[in-house]
Protein backbone atom coordinates (compact mmCIF):
# COMPACT_ATOMS: atom_id res chain seq x y z
CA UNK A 1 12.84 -17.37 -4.23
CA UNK A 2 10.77 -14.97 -2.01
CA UNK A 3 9.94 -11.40 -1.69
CA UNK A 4 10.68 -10.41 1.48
CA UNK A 5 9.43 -6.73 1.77
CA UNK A 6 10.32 -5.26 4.92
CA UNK A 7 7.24 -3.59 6.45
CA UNK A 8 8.59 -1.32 9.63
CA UNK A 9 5.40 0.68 9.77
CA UNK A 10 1.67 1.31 8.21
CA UNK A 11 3.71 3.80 6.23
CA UNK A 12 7.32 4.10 6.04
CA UNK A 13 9.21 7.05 4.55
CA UNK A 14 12.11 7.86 3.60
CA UNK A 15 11.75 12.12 3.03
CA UNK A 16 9.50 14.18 4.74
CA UNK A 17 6.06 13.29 5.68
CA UNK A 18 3.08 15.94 6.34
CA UNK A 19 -0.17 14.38 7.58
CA UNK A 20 -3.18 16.16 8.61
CA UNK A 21 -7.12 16.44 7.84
CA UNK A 22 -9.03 13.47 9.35
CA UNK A 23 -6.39 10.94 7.80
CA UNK A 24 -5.72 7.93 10.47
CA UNK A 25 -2.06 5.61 10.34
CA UNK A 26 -2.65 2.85 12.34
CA UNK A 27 0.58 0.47 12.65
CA UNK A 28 -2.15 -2.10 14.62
CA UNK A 29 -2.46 -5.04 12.73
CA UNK A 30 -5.59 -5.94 11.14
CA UNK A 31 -8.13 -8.84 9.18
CA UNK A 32 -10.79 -8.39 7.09
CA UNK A 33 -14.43 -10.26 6.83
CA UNK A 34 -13.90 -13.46 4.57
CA UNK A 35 -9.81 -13.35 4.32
CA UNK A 36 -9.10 -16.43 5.91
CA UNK A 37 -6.21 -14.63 7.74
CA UNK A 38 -3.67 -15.99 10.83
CA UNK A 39 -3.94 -14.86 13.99
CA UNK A 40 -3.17 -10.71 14.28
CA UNK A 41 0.50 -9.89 14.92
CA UNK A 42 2.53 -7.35 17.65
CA UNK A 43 1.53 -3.60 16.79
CA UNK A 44 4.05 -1.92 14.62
CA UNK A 45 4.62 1.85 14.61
CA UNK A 46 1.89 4.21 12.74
CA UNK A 47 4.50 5.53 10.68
CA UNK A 48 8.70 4.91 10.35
CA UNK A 49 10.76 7.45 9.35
CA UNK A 50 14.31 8.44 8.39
CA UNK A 51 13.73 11.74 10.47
CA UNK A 52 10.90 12.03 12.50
CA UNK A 53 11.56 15.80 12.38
CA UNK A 54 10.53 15.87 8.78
CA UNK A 55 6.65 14.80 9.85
CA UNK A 56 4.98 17.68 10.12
CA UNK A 57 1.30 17.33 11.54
CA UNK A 58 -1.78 19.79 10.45
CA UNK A 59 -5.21 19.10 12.78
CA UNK A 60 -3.04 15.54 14.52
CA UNK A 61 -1.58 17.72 17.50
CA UNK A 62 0.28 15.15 19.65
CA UNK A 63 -0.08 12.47 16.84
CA UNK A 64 -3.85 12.39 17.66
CA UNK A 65 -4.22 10.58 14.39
CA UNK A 66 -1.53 7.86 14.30
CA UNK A 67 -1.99 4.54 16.24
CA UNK A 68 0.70 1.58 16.66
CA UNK A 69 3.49 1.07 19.31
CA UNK A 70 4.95 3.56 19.14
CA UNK A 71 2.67 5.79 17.15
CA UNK A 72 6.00 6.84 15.10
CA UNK A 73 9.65 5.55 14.99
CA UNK A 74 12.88 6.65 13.31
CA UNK A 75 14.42 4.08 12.30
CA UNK A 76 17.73 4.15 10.00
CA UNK A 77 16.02 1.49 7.70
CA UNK A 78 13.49 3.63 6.55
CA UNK A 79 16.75 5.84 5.23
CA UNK A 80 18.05 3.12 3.05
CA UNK A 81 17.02 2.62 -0.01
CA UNK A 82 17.26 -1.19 0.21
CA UNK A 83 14.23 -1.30 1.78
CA UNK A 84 12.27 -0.04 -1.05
CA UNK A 85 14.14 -1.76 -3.61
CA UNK A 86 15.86 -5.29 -2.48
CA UNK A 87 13.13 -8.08 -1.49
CA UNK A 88 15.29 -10.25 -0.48
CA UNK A 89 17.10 -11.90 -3.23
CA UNK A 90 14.62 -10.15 -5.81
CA UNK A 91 15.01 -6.96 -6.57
CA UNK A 92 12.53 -3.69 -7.86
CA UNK A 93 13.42 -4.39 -11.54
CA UNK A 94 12.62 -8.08 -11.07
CA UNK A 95 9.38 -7.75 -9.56
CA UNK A 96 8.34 -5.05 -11.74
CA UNK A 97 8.85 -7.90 -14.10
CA UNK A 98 6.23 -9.68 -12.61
CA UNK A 99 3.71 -7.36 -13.64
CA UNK A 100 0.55 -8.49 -14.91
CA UNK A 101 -0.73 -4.70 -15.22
CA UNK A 102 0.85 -2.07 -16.40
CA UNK A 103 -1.21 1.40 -15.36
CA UNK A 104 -0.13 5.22 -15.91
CA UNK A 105 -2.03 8.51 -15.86
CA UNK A 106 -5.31 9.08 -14.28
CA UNK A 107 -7.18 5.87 -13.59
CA UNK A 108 -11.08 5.96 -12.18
CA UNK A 109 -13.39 4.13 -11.60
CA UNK A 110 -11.24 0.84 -10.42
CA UNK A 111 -13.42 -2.12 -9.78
CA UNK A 112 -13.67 -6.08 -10.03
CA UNK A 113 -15.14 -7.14 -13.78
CA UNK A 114 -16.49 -10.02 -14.24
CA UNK A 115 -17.82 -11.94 -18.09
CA UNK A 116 -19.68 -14.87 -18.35
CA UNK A 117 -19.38 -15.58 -14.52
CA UNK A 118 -15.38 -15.62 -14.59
CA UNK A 119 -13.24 -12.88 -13.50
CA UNK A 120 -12.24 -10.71 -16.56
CA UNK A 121 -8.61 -10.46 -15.71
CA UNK A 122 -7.82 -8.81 -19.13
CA UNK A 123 -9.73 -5.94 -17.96
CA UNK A 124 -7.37 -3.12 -16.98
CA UNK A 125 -9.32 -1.64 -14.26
CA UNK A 126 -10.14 -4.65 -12.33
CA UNK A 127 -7.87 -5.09 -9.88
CA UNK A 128 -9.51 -8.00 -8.10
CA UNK A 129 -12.88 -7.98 -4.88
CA UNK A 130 -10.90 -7.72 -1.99
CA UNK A 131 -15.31 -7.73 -0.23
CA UNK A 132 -14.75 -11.61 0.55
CA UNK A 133 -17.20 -13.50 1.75
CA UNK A 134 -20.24 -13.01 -1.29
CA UNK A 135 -18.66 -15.78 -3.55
CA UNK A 136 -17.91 -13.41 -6.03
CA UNK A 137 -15.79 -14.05 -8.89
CA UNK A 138 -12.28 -11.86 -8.75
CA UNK A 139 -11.95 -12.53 -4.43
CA UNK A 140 -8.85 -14.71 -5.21
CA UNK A 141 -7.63 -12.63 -8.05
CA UNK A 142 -4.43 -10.30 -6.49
CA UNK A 143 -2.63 -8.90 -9.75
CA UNK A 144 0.75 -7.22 -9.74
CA UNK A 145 0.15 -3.18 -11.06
CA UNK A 146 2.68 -1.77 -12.08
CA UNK A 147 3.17 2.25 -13.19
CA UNK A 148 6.01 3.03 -15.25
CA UNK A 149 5.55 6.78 -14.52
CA UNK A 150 2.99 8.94 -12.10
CA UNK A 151 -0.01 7.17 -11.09
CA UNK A 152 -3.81 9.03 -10.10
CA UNK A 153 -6.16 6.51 -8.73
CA UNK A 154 -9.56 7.82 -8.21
CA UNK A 155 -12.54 5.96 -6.68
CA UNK A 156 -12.96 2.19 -6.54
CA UNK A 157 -11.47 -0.44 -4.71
CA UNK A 158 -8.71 -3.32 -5.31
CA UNK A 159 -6.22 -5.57 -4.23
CA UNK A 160 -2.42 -7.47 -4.79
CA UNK A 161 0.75 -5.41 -5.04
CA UNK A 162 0.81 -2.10 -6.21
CA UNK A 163 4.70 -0.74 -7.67
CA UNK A 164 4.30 2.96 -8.22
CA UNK A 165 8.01 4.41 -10.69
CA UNK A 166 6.56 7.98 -9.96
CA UNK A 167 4.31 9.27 -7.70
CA UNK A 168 1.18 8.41 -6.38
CA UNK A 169 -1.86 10.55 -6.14
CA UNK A 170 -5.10 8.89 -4.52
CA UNK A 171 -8.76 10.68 -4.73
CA UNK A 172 -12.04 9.77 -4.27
CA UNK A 173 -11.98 6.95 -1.56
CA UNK A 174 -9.97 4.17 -3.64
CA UNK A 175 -9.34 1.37 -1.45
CA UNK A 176 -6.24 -0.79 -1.50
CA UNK A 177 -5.52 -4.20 0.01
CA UNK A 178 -2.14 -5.11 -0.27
CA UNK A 179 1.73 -3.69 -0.68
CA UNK A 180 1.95 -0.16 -1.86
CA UNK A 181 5.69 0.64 -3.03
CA UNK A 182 6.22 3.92 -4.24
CA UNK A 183 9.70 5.20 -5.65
CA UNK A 184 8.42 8.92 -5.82
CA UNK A 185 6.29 10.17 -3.48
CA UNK A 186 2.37 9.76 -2.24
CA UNK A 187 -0.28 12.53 -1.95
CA UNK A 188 -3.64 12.08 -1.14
CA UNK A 189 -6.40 14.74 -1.72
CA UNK A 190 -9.68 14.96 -1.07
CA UNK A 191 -11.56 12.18 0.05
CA UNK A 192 -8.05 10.63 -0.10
CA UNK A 193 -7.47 6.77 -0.30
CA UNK A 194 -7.59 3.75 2.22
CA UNK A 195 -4.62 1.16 1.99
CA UNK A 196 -5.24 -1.98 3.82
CA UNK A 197 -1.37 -3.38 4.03
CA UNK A 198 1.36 -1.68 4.38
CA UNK A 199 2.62 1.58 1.90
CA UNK A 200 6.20 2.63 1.49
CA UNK A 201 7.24 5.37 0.09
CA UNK A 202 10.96 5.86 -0.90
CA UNK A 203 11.03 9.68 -2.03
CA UNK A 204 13.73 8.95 -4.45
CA UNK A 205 14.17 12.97 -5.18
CA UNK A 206 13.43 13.32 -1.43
CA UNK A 207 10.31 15.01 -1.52
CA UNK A 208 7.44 15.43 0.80
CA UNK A 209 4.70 13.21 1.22
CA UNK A 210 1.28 14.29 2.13
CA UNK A 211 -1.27 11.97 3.81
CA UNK A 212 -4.20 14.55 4.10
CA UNK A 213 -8.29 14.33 3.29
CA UNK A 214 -9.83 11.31 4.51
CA UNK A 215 -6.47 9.09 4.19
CA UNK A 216 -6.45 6.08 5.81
CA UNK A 217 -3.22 3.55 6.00
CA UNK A 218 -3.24 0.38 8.03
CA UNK A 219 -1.03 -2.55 8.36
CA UNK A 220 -2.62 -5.71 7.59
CA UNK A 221 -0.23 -8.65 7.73
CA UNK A 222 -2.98 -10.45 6.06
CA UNK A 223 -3.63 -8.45 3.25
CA UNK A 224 0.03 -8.32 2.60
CA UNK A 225 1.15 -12.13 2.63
CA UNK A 226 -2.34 -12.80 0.54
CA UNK A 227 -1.52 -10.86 -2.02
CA UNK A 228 2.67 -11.65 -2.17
CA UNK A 229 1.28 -15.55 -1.82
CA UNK A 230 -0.90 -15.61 -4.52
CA UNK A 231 0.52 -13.06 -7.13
CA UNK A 232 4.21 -14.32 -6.56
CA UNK A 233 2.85 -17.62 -7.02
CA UNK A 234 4.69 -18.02 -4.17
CA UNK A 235 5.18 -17.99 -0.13
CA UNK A 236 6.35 -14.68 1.24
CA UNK A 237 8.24 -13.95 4.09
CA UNK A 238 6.59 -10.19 6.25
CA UNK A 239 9.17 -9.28 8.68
């Protein structure tokens, strides 16, 4: 019984999208230092869309700041909300289900903790060392987070599968490895937020999302099938 979320971009979106500041989307795929990860797949697009004349762009004149082939699609999946909500034959309640985290309000300071040499999963801040390659204890530790309502995530870093009800705000340079699903809708500020993965963003009240500050989004097949593999207990199928 596998997930199968279907990444069509770095970021897909179903309501309007405004990017701007020195935020990158890069639908390239990339590995990490340490991850063990398959050999890189075909280029997605930087961002899909359910109308590409919602994206509005602030400082990225010509898409100067999105990468992938092409740089941005619309694509009538990113309009459904299927996408965001059926995995396959698991669906958003089900895999909320599988939450081993459950995160709400303002949140700082995210960050791997470790007692007596062993990852302190209990802790509700660490969300696992996605820095491989120091032996570290937390490296192979992906949780599922799950926020019943809004969501601000400021500084730190972490990794697994990250299920947003509301909507997500990210501040202070947090850094992601993994799926990002989000049934409201995402706003960076600031020094904004980098998510290694893939992020989507279903706008359930169609509203706009803002990728601004110092925002970066990549897709990272590896990132993504590490953290559905090893949370889900599971394989996972990326398409």
């Amino acid at each position: 019984n596998l997930p199968q979320i279907n990444f069509l971009a770095a970021l897909t979106a179903r309501g309007a999208t405004r990017i701007g500041g020195s935020s990158q989307i890069d639908g390239n795929d990339h590995n990490y230092p340490g991850w063990d990860c398959p050999a890189l797949s075909p280029a997605k697009p930087g961002i899909a869309a359910s109308d590409t004349s919602q994206i509005t762009t602030s400082g990225c004149s010509n898409y100067s700041c999105i990468a992938g082939s092409p740089k941005v699609v619309q694509d009538p999946a990113a309009a459904d909300t299927n996408t965001y909500f059926t995995f396959g034959s698991i669906g958003w309640a089900e895999l909320r289900s599988m939450a081993s985290k459950i995160v709400t309000g303002n949140v700082q300071g995210i960050a791997p903790s470790v007692i007596s040499g062993q990852c302190n999963e209990s802790d509700f801040k660490n969300f696992g060392e996605p820095w491989k390659g120091t032996g570290a204890p937390c490296t192979n530790y992906y949780p599922i987070i799950y926020s019943p309502g809004d969501l601000i995530l400021n500084t730190g870093r972490g990794q697994g599968i990250l299920l947003v009800e509301g909507n997500l705000e990210v501040q202070g340079g947090f850094e992601f490895y993994g799926p990002v699903i989000v049934r409201g809708t995402l706003r960076t500020a600031g020094g904004g937020g980098h998510f290694n993965g893939g992020v989507l963003a279903a706008n359930v009240e169609l509203d706009q999302n803002v990728v601004i500050g110092n925002a970066v989004i990549s897709y990272s097949q590896c990132a993504i099938l590490k953290a559905l593999k090893v949370a889900s207990r599971t394989e996972a199928v990326v398409r």
